[in-house]
C-alpha atoms as a PDB file:
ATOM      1  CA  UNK A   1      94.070  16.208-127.545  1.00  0.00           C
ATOM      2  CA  UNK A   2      95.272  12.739-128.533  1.00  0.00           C
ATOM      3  CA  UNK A   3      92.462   9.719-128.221  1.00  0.00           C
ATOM      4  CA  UNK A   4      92.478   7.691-125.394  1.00  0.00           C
ATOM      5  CA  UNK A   5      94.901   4.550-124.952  1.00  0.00           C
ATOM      6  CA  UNK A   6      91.936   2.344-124.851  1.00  0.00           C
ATOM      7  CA  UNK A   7      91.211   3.108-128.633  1.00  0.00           C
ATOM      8  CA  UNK A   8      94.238   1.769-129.678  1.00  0.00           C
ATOM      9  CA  UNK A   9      94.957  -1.244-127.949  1.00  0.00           C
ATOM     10  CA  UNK A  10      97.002  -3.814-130.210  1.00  0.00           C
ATOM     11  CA  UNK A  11      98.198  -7.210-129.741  1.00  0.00           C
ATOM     12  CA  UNK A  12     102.080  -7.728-129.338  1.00  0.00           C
ATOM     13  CA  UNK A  13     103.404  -7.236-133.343  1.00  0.00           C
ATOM     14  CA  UNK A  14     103.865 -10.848-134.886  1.00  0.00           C
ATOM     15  CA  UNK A  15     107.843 -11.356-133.951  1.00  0.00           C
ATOM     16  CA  UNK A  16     107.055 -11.347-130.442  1.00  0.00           C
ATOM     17  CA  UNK A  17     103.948 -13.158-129.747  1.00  0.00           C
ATOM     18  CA  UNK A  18     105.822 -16.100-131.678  1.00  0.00           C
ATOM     19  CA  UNK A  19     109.058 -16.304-129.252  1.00  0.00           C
ATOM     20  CA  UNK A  20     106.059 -15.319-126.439  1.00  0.00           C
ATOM     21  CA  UNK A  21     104.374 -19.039-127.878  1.00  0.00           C
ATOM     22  CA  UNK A  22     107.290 -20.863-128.552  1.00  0.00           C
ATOM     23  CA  UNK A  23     107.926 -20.345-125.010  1.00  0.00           C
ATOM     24  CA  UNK A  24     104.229 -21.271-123.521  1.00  0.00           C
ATOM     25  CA  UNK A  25     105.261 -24.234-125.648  1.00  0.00           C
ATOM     26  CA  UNK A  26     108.924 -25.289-123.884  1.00  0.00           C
ATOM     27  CA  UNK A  27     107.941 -24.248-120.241  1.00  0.00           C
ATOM     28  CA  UNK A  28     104.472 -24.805-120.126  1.00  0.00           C
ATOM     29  CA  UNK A  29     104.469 -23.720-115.894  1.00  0.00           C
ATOM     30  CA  UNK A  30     105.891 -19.940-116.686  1.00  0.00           C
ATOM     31  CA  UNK A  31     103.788 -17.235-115.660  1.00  0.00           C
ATOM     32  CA  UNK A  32     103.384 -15.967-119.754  1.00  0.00           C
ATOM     33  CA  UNK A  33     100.905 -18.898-120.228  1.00  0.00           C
ATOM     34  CA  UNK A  34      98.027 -17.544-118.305  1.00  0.00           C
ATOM     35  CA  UNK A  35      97.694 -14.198-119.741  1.00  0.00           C
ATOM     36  CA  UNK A  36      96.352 -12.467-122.986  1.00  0.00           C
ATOM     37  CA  UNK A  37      99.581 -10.076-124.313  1.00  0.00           C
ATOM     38  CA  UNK A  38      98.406  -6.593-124.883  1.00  0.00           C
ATOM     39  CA  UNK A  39     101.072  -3.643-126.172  1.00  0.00           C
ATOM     40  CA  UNK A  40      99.417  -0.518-126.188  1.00  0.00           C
ATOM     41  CA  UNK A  41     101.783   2.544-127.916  1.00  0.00           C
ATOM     42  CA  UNK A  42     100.538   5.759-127.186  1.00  0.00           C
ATOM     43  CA  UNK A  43     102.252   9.084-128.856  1.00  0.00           C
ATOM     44  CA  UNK A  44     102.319  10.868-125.733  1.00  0.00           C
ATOM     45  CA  UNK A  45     101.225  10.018-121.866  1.00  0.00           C
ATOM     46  CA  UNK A  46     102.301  11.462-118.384  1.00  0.00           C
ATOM     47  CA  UNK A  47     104.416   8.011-117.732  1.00  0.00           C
ATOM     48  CA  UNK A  48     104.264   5.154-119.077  1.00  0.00           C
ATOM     49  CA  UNK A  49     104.380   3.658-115.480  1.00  0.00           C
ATOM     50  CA  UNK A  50     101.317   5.132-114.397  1.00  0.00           C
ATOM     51  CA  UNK A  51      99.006   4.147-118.082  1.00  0.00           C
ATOM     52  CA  UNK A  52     100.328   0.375-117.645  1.00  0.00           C
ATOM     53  CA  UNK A  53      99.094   0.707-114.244  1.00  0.00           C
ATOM     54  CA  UNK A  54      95.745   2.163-115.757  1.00  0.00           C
ATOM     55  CA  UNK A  55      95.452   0.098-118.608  1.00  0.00           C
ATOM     56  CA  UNK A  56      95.594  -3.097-116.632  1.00  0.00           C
ATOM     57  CA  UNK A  57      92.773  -2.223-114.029  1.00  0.00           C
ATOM     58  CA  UNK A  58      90.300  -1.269-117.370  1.00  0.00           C
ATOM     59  CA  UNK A  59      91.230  -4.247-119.097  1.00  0.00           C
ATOM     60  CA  UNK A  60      91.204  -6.779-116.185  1.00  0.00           C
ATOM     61  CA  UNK A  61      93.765  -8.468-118.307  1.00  0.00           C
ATOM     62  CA  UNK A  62      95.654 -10.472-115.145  1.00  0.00           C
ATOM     63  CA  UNK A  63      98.732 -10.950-117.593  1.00  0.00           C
ATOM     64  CA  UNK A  64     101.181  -9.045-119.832  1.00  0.00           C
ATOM     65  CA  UNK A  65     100.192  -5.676-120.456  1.00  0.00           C
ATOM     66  CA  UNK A  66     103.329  -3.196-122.309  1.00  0.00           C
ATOM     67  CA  UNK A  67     102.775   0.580-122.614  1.00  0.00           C
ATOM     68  CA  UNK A  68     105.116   2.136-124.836  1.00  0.00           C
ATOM     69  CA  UNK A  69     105.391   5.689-125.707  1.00  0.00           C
ATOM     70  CA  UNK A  70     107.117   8.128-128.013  1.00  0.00           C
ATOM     71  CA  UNK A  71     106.994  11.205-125.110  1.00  0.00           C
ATOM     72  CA  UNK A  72     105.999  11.160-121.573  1.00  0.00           C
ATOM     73  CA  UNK A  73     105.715  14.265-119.775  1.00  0.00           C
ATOM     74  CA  UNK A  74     106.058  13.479-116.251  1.00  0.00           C
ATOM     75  CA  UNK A  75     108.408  10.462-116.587  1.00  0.00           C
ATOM     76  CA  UNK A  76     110.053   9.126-113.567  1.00  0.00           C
ATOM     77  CA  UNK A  77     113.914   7.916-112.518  1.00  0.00           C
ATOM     78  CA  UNK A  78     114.879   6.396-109.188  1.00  0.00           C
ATOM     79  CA  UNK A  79     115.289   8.661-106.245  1.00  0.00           C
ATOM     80  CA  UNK A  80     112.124  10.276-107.352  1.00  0.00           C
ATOM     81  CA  UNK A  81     114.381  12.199-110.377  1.00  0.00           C
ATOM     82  CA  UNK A  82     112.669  12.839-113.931  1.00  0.00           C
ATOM     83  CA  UNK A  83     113.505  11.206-116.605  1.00  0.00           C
ATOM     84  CA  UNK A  84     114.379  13.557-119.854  1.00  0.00           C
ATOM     85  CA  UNK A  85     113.672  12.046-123.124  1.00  0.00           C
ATOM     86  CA  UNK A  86     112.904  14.517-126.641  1.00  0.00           C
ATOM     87  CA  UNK A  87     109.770  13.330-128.208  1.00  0.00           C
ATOM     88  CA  UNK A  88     110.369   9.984-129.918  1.00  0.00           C
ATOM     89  CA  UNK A  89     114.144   9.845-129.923  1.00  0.00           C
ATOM     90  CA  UNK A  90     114.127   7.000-127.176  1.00  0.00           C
ATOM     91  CA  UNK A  91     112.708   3.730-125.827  1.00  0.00           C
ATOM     92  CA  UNK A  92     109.967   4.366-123.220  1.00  0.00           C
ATOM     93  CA  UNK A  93     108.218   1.539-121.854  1.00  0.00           C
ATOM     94  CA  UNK A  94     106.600  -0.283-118.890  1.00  0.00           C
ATOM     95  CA  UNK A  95     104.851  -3.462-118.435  1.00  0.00           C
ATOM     96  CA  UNK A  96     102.903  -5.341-115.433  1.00  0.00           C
ATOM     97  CA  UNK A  97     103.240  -9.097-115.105  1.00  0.00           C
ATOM     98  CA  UNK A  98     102.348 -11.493-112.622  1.00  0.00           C
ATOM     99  CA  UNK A  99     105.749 -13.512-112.108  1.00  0.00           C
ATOM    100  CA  UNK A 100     104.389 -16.879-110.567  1.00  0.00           C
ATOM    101  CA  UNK A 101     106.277 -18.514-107.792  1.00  0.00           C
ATOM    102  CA  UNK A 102     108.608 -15.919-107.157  1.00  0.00           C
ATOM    103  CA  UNK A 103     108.879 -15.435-103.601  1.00  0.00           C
ATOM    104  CA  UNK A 104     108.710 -11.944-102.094  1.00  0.00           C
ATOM    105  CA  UNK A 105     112.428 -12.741-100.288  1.00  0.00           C
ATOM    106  CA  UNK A 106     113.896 -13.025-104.030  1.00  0.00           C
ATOM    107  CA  UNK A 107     111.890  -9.992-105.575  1.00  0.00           C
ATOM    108  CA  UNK A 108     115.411  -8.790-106.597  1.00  0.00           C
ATOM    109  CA  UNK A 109     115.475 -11.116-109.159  1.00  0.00           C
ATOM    110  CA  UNK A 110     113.173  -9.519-111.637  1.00  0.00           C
ATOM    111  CA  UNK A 111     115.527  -6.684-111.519  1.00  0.00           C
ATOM    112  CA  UNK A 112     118.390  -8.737-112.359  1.00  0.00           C
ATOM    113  CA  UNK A 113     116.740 -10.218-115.227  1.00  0.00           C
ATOM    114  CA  UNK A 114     115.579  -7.347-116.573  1.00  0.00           C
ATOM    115  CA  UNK A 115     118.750  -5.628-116.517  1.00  0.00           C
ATOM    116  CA  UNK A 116     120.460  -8.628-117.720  1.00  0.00           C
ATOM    117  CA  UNK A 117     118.373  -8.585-121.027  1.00  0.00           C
ATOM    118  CA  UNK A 118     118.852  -4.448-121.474  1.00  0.00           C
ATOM    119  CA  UNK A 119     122.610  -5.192-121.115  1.00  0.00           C
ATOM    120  CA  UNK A 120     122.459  -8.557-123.388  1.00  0.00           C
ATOM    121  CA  UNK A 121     120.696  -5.748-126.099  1.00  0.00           C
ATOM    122  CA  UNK A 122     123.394  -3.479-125.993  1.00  0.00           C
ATOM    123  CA  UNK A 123     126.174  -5.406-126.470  1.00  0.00           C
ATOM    124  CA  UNK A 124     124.242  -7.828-128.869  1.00  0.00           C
ATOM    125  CA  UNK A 125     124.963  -4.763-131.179  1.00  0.00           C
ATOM    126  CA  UNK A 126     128.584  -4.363-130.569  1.00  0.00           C
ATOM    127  CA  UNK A 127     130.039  -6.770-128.176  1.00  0.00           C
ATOM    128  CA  UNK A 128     133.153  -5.118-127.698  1.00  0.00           C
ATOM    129  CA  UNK A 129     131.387  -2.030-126.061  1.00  0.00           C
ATOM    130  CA  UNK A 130     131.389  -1.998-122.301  1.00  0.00           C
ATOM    131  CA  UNK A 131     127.913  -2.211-121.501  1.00  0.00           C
ATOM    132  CA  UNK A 132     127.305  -3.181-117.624  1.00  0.00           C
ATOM    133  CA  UNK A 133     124.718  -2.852-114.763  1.00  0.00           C
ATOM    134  CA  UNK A 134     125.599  -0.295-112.261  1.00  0.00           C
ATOM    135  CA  UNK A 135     123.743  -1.641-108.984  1.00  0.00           C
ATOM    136  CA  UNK A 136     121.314  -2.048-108.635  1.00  0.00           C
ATOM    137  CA  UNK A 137     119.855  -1.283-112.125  1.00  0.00           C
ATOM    138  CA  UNK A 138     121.223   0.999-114.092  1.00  0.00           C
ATOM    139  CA  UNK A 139     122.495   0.658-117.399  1.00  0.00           C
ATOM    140  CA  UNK A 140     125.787   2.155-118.320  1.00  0.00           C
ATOM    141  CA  UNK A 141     128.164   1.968-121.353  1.00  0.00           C
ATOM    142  CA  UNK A 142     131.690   3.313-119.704  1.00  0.00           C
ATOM    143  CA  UNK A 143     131.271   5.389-117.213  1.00  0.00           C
ATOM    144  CA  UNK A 144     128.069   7.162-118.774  1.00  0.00           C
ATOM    145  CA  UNK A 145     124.009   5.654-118.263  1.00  0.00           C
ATOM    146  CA  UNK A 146     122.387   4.719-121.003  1.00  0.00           C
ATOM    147  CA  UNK A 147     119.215   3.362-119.449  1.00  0.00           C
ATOM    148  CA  UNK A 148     117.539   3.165-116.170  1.00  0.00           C
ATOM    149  CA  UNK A 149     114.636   0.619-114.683  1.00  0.00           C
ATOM    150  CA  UNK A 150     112.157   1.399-111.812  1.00  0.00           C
ATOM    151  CA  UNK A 151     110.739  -1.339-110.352  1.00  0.00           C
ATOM    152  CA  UNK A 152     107.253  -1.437-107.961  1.00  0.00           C
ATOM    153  CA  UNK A 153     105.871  -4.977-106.469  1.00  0.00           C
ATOM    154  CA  UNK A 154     102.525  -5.799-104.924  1.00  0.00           C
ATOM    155  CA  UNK A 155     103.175  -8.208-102.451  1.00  0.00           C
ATOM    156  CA  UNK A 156     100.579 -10.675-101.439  1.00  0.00           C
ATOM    157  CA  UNK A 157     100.934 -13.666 -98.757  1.00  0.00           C
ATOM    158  CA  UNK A 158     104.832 -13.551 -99.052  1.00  0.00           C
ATOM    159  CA  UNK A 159     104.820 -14.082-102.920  1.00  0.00           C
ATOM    160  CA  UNK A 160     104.556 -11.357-105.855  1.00  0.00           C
ATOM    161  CA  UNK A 161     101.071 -10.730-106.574  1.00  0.00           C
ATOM    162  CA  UNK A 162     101.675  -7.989-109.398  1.00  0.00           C
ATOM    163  CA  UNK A 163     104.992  -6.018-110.450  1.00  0.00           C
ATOM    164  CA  UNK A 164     104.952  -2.996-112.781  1.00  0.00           C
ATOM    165  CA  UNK A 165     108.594  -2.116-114.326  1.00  0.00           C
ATOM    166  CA  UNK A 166     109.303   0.710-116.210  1.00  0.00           C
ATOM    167  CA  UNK A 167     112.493   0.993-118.904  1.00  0.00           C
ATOM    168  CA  UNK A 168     113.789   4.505-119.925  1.00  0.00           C
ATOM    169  CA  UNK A 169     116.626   3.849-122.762  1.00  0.00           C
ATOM    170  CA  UNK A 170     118.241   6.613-124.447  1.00  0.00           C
ATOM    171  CA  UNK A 171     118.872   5.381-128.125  1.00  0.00           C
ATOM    172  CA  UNK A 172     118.354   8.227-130.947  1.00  0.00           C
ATOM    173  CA  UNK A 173     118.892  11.386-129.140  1.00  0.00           C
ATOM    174  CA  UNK A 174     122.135  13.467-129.387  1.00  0.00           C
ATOM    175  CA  UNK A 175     121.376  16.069-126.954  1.00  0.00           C
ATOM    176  CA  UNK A 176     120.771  15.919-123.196  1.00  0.00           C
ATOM    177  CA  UNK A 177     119.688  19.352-121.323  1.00  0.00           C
ATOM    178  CA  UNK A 178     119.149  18.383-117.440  1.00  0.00           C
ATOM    179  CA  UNK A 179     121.452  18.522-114.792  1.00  0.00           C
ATOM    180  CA  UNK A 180     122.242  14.841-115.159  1.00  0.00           C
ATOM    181  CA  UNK A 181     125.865  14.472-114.548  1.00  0.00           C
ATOM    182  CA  UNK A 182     126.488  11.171-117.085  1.00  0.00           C
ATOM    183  CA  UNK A 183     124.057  10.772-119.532  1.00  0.00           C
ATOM    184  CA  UNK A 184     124.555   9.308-123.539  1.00  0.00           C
ATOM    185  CA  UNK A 185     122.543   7.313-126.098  1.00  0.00           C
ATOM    186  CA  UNK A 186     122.848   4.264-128.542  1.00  0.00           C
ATOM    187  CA  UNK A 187     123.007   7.021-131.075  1.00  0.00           C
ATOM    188  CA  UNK A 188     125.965   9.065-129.477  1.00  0.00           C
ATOM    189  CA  UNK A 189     128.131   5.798-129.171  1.00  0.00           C
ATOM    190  CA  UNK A 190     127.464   4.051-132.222  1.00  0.00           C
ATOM    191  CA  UNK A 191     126.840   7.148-134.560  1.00  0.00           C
ATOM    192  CA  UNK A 192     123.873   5.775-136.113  1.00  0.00           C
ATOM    193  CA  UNK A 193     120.246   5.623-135.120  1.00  0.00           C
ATOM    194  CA  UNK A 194     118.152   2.748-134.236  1.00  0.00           C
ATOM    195  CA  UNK A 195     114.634   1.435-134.028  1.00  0.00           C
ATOM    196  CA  UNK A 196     113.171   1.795-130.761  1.00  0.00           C
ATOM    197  CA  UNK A 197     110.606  -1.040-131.900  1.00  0.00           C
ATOM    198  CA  UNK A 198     113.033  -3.761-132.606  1.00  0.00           C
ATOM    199  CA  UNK A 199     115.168  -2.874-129.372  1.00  0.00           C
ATOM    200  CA  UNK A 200     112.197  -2.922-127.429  1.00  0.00           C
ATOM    201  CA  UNK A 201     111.228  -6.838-129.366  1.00  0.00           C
ATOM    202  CA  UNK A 202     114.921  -7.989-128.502  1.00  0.00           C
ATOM    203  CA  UNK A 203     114.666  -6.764-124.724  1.00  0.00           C
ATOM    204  CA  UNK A 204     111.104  -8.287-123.951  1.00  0.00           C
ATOM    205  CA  UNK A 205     112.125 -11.547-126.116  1.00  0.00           C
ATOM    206  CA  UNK A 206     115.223 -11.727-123.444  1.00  0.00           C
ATOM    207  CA  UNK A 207     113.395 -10.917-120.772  1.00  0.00           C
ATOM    208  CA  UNK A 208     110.647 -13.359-120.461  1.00  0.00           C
ATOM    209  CA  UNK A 209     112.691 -16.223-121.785  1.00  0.00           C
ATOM    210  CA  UNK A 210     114.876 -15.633-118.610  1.00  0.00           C
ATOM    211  CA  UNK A 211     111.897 -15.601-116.296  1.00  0.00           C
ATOM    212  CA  UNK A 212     109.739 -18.423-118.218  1.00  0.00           C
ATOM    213  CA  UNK A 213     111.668 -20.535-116.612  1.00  0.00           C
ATOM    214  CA  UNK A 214     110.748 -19.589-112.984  1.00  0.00           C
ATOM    215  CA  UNK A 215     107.578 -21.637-112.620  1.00  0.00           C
ATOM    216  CA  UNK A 216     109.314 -25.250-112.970  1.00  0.00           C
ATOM    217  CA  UNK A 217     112.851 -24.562-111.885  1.00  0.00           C
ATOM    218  CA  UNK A 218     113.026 -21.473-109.616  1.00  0.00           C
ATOM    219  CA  UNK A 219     116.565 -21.962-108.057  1.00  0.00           C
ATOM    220  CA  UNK A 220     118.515 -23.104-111.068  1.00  0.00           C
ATOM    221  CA  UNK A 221     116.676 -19.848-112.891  1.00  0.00           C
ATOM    222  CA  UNK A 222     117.774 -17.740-109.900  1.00  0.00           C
ATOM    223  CA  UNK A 223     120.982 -18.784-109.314  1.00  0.00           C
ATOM    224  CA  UNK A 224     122.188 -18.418-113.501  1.00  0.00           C
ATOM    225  CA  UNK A 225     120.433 -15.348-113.659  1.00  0.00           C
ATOM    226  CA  UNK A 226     122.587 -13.612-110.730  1.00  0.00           C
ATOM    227  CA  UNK A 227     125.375 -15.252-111.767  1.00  0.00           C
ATOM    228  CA  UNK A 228     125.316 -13.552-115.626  1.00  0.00           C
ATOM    229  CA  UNK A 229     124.003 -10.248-113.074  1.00  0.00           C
ATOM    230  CA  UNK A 230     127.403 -10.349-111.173  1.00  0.00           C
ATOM    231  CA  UNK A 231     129.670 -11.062-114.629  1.00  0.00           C
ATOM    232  CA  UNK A 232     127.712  -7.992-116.073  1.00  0.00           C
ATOM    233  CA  UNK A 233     128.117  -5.541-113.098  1.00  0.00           C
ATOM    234  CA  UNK A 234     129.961  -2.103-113.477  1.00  0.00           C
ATOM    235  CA  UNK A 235     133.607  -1.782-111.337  1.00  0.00           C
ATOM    236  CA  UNK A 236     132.795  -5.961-110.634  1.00  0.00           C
ATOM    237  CA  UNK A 237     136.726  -6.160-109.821  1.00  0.00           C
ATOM    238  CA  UNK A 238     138.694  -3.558-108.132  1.00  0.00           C
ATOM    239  CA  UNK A 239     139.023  -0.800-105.718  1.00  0.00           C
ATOM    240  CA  UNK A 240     136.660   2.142-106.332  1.00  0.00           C
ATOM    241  CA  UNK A 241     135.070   5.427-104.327  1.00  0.00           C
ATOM    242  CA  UNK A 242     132.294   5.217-102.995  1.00  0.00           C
ATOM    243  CA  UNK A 243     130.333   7.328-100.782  1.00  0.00           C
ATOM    244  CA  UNK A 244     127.832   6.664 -97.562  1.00  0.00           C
ATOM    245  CA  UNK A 245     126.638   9.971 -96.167  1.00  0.00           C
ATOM    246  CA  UNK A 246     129.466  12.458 -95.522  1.00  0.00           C
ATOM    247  CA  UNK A 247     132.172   9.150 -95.853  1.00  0.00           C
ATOM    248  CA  UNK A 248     133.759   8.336 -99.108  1.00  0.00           C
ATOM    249  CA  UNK A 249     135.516   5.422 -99.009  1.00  0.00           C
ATOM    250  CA  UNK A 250     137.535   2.852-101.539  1.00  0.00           C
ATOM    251  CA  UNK A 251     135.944  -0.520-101.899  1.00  0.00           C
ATOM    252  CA  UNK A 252     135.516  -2.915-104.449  1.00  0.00           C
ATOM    253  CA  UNK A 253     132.347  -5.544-104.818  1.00  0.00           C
ATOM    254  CA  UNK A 254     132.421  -8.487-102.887  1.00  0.00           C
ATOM    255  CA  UNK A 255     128.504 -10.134-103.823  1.00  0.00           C
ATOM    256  CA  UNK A 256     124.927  -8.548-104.166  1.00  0.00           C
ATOM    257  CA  UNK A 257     122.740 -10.798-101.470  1.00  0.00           C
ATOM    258  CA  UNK A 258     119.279 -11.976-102.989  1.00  0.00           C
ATOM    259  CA  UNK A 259     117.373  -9.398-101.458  1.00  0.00           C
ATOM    260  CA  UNK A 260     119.496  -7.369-103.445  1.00  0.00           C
ATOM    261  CA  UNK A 261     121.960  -5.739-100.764  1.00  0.00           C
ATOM    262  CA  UNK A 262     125.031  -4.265-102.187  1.00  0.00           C
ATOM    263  CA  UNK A 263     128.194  -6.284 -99.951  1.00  0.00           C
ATOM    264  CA  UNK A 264     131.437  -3.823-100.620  1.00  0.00           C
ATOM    265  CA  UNK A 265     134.735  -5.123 -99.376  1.00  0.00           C
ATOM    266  CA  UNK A 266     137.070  -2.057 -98.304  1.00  0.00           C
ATOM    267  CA  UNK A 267     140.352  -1.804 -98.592  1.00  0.00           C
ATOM    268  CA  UNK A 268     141.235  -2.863 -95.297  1.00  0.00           C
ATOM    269  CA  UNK A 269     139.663  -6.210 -95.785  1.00  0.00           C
ATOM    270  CA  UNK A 270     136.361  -5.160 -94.116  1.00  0.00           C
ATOM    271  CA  UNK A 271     132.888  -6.177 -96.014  1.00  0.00           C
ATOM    272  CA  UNK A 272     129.828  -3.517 -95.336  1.00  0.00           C
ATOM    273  CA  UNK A 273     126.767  -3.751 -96.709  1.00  0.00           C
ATOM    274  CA  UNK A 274     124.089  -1.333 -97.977  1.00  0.00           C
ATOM    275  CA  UNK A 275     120.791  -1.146 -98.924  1.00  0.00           C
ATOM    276  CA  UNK A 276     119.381   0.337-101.917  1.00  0.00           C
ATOM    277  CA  UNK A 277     119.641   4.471-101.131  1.00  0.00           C
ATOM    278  CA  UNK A 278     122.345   3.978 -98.978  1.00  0.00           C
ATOM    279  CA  UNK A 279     125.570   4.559-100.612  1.00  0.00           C
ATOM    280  CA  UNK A 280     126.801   6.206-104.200  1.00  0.00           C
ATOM    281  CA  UNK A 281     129.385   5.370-106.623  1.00  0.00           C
ATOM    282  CA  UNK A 282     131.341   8.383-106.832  1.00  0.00           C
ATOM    283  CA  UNK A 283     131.973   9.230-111.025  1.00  0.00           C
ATOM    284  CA  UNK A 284     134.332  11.694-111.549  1.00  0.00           C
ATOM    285  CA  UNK A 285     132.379  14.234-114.292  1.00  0.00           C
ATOM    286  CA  UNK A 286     134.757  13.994-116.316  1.00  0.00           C
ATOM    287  CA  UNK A 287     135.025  10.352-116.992  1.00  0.00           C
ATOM    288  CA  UNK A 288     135.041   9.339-120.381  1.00  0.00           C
ATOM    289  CA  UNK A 289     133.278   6.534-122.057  1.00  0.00           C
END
């Protein structure tokens, strides 16, 4: 049995708790200032989600705590689905924050950020690859996911008390056995392997420079934030299937509201809008990347 997470607690390696200072430095109002930065890595934990969630309530650190793993047995997706990962072949991580100023109403743009930076990553290391966000976060290259985010806010007085977001990126492994209809890694597309370690330094280094920003200038952030969102989304122009209960449909993306409902213009002119659950982009199986 591996030792307990609380026996290896480590501050954030060197590279990051520089940009992390830098940035207390330039916006001294962002949430990042108040908070100790812990980064605990653990070989192997039921999710990632649920030991951030732990390790924050021992430590009582009221900041930045990021749990990273090399395995997680009991790792989560949206829609309640599991998340399949081989043991240290991918990037596993979650982190709780307290993102100051951000209004409950415009929650949704944590997720944009976040999947801004994951995109950002990707195509840092090949910019002609067609990284994008499929809405409302996941990460696809083509018409395959490379990476998904789960998201979970404590709301407190109509403001964000706490939010705990957890990042499943597939980078080293070549494999996939579940049922998942589109998976594929860094690895498969690129045909080399990566460190999980710097990925995860360029990601969190995006990340909270986009939302260090929040605490002095909360509607420029917002507004530049969705705005790279939009330019990043997957099928952003043109007509597409999609699929609301038993109706499929051909529509093409008209906006994504701040609360983050999906507005789909069909083809008859008509904008409908849907909720996060509430409709599916059909993907043919055998789409290529």
């Amino acid at each position: 049995m591996s030792s307990p997470w609380w026996g290896r607690v480590s501050l954030f390696r060197s590279g990051i708790s520089s940009r992390l200072s830098l940035l207390n430095s330039l916006f001294p109002n962002c949430f990042i200032n108040q908070t100790v930065l812990k980064h605990i890595h653990l070989a192997e934990t039921t999710s990632t989600m649920q030991a951030v969630r732990d390790a924050d309530e021992r430590l009582a650190a009221g900041g930045v705590v990021v749990v990273s793993a090399d395995y997680q047995t009991s790792g989560r997706g949206q829609r309640g689905n599991s998340w399949e990962s081989e043991h240290g072949q991918n990037l596993l991580f979650s982190m709780t924050f307290c993102p100051v100023g951000v209004q409950a109403s415009r929650q949704f743009m944590v997720s944009e950020a976040l999947s801004v930076s994951i995109v950002e990553t990707v195509r840092s290391i090949a910019p002609s690859v067609s990284a994008t966000v499929k809405w409302p976060n996941d990460i696809y290259i083509g018409d395959c996911k490379v990476a998904g985010i789960l998201i979970e806010h404590d709301l407190q007085g109509g403001e964000i008390r706490r939010t705990i977001a957890g990042v499943g990126l597939n980078v080293n492994q070549m494999v996939f056995r579940s049922d998942a209809p589109n998976p594929v890694s860094l690895r498969q597309v690129f045909r080399q392997q990566f460190d999980c370690k710097v990925l995860l330094d360029a990601i969190l280094g995006k990340f909270f420079g986009m939302m260090g920003l929040e605490g002095k200038r909360a509607t420029a952030t917002s507004a530049s934030v969705h705005a790279t969102y939009m330019q990043l989304l997957y099928r952003r122009k043109g007509l597409f299937p999609y699929r609301a209960g038993s109706e499929t449909f051909m529509a093409e993306i008209a906006d994504v509201s701040a609360n983050g409902t999906l507005l789909l213009r069909t083809a008859d002119g008509k904008v409908r809008q849907f909720g996060f659950k509430e409709v599916e982009f059909v993907i043919k199986p055998n789409d290529k990347l």
